[in-house]
C-alpha atoms as a PDB file:
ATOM      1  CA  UNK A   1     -21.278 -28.296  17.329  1.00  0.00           C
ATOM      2  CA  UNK A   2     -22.059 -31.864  16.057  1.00  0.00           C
ATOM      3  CA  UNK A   3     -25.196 -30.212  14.215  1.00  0.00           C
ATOM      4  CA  UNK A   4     -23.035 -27.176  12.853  1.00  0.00           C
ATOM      5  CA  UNK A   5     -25.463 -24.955  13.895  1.00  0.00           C
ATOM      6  CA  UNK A   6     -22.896 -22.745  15.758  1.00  0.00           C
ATOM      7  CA  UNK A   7     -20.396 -22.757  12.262  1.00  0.00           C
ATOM      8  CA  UNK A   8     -23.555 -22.404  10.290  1.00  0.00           C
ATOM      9  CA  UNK A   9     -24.578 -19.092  11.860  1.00  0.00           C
ATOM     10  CA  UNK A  10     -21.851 -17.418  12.697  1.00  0.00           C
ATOM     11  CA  UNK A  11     -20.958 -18.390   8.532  1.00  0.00           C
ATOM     12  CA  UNK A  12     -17.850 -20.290   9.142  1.00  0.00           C
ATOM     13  CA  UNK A  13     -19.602 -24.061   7.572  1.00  0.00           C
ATOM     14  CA  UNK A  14     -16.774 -24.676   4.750  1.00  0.00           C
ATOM     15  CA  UNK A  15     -19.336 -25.822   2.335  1.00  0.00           C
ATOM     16  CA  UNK A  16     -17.217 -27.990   0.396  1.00  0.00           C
ATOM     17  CA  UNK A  17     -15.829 -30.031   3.232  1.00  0.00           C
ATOM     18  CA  UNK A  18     -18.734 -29.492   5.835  1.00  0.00           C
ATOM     19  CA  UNK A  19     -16.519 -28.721   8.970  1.00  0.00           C
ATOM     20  CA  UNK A  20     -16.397 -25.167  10.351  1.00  0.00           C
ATOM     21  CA  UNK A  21     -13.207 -22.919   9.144  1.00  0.00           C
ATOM     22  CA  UNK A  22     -10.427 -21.863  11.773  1.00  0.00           C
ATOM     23  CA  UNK A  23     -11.664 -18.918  13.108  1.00  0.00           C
ATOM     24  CA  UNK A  24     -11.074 -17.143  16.546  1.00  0.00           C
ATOM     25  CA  UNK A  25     -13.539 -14.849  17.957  1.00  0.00           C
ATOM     26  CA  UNK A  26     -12.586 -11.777  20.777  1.00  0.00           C
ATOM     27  CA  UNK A  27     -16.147 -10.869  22.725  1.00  0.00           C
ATOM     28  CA  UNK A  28     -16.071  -8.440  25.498  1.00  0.00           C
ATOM     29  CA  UNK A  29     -18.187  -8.894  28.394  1.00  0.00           C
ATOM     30  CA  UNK A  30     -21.184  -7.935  27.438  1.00  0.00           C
ATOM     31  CA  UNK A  31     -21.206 -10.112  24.669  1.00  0.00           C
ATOM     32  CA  UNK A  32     -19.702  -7.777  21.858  1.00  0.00           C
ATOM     33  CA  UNK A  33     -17.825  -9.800  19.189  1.00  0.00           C
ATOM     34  CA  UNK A  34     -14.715  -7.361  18.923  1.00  0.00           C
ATOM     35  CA  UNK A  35     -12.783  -9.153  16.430  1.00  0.00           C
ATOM     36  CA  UNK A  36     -13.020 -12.158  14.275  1.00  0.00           C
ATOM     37  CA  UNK A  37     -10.243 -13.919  12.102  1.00  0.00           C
ATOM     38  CA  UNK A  38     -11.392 -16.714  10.069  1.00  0.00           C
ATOM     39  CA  UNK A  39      -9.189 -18.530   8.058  1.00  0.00           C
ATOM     40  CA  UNK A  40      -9.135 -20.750   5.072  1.00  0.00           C
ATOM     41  CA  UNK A  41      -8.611 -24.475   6.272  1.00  0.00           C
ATOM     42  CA  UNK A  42      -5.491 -24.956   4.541  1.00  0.00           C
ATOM     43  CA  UNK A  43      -4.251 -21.450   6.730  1.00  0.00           C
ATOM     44  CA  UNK A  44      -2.776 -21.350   9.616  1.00  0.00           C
ATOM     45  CA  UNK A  45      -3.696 -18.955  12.427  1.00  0.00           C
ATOM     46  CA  UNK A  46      -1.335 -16.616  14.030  1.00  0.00           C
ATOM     47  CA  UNK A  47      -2.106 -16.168  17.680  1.00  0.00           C
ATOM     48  CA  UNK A  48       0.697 -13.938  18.443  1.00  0.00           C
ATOM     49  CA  UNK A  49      -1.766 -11.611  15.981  1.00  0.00           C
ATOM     50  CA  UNK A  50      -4.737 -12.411  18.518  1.00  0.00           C
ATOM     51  CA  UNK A  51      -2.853 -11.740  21.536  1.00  0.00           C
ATOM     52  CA  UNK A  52      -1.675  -8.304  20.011  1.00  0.00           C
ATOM     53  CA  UNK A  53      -5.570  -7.445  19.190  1.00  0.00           C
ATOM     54  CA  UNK A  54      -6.474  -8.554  22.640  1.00  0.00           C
ATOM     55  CA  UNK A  55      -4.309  -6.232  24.153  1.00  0.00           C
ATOM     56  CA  UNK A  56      -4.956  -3.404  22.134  1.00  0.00           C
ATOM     57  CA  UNK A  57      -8.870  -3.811  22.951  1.00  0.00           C
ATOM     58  CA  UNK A  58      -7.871  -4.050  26.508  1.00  0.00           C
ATOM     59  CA  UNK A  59      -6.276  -0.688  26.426  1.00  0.00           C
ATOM     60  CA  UNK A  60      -9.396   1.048  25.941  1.00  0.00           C
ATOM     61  CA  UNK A  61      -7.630   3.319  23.840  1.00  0.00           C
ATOM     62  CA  UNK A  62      -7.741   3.820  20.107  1.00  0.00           C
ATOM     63  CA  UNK A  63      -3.589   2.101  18.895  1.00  0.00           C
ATOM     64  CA  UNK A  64      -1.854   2.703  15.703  1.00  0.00           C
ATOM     65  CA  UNK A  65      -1.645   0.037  13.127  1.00  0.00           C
ATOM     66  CA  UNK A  66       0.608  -2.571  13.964  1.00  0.00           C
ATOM     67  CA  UNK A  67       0.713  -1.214  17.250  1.00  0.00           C
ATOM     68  CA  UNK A  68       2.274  -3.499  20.156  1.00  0.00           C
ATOM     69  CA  UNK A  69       1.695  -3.511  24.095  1.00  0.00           C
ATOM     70  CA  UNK A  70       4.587  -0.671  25.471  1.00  0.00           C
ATOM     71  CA  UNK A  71       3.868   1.405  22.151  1.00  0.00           C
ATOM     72  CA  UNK A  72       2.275   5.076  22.375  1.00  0.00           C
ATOM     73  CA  UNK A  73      -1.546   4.903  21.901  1.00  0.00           C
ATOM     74  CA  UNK A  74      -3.314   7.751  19.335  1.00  0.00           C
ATOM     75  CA  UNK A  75      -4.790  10.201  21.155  1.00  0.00           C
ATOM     76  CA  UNK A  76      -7.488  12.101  18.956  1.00  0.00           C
ATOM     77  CA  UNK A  77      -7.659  15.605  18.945  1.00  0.00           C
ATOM     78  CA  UNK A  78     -11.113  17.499  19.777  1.00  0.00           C
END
C-alpha cells in the first residue's frame, strides 16, 4: 500500500507517523469483515486472541465470552 490508500480507507493511516497501525482483519468468504483488532503502534498484537476469534466464528455458533475451542457453545432459547 505504497499510496496508503488501503490504511487510509479502512482508517488505520496513523496520522502522526503516516504508516498504517497494526491491525488484523477476519473476512469470511463472501467478503464479510468479521472482526477487526487494530492496535496502537507502540502495542503489540496477540494472535493467540485472533486464533481464539477465528475459531469461535468457525463454529457457527453463538460462544460465551472468553470462550475457547472444546468449551460448551450458548445455545439460545426460543
Amino acid at each position: 500500500d505504497i499510496r496508503r490508500e488501503l490504511c487510509g480507507a479502512l482508517g488505520i493511516l496513523d496520522p502522526k507517523e503516516g504508516v498504517a497501525q497494526r491491525a488484523t482483519f477476519i473476512v469470511d468468504p463472501d467478503n464479510v469483515i468479521r472482526f477487526v483488532s487494530v492496535n496502537d503502534l507502540s502495542i503489540g498484537r496477540n494472535p493467540q486472541e485472533v486464533l481464539r476469534v477465528l475459531n469461535a466464528l468457525q463454529t457457527g455458533e453463538l460462544t460465551p465470552c472468553n470462550w475457547h475451542p472444546g468449551q460448551a457453545v450458548l445455545k439460545p432459547v426460543v
